[in-house]
Protein backbone atom coordinates (compact mmCIF):
# COMPACT_ATOMS: atom_id res chain seq x y z
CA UNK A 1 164.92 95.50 98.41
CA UNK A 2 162.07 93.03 98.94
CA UNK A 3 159.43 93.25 95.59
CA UNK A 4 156.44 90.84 96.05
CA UNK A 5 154.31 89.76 92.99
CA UNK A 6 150.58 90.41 93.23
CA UNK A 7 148.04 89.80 90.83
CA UNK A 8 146.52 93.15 89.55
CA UNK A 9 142.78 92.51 88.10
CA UNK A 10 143.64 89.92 85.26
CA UNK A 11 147.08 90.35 85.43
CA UNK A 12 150.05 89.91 87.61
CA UNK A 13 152.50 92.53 88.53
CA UNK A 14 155.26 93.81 90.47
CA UNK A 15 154.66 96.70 92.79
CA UNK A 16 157.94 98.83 92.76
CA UNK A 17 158.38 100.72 96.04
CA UNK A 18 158.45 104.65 95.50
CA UNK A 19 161.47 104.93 96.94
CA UNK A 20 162.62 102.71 94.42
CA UNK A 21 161.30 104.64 91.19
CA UNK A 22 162.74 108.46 92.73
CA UNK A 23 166.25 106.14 92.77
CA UNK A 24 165.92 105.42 88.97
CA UNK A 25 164.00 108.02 87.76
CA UNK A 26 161.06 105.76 86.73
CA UNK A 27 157.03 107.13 86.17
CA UNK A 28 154.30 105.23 85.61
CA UNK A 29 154.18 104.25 81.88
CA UNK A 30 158.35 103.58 81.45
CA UNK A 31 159.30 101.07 79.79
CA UNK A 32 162.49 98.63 81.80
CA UNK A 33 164.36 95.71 79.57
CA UNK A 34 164.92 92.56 81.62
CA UNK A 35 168.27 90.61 80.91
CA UNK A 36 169.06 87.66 82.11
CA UNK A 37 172.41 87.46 83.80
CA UNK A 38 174.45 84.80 83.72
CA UNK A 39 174.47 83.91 87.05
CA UNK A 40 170.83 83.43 87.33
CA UNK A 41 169.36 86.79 88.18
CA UNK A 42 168.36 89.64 86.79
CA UNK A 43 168.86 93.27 85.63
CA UNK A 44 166.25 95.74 85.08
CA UNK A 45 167.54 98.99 83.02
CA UNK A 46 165.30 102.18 82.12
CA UNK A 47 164.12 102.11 77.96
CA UNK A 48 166.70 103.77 76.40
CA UNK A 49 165.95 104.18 72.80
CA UNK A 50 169.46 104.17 71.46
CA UNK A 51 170.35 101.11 72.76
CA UNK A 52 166.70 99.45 71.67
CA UNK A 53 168.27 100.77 67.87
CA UNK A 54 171.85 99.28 68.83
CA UNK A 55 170.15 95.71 69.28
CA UNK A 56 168.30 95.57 66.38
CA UNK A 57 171.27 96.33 64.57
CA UNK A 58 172.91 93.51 66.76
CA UNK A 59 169.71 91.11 65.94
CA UNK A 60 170.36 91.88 62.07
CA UNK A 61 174.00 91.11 62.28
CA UNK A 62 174.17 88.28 64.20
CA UNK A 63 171.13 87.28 61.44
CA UNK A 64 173.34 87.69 58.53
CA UNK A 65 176.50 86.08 60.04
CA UNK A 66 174.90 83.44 62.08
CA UNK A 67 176.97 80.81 60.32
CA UNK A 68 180.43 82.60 60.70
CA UNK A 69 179.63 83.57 64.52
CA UNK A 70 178.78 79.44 65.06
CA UNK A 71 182.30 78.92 63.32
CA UNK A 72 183.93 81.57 65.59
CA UNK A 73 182.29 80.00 68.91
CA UNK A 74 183.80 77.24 68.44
């Protein structure tokens, strides 16, 4: 599905096809995250507030035990 960017007033946006938002249950005023993948693209999800609590647990972690995860990357 084809998503063009437009600029909307002072801002620029991405219209999302209605079709698109009945398919994942998206209203005006969702949140989405944006990951980058790997191979270059990307992947939109729907704000899901356990996993938003989930990665800030993750953030803190990997704070606390950034040396020990550099050591185990290795």
């Amino acid at each position: 599905m084809k998503i063009e960017i437009k600029k909307i007033g002072n801002s620029t946006g991405l219209i999302l096809p209605k079709e698109l938002l009945a398919k994942l249950q998206l209203k005006q005023g969702d949140s989405l995250f944006v990951t980058e993948l790997a191979e270059g693209g990307l992947k939109l999800v729907r704000h899901d507030p356990n996993f938003e609590r989930g990665m800030e647990v993750a953030r803190k972690a990997m704070g606390t035990y950034r040396n020990a995860l550099r050591e185990l990357a290795k």
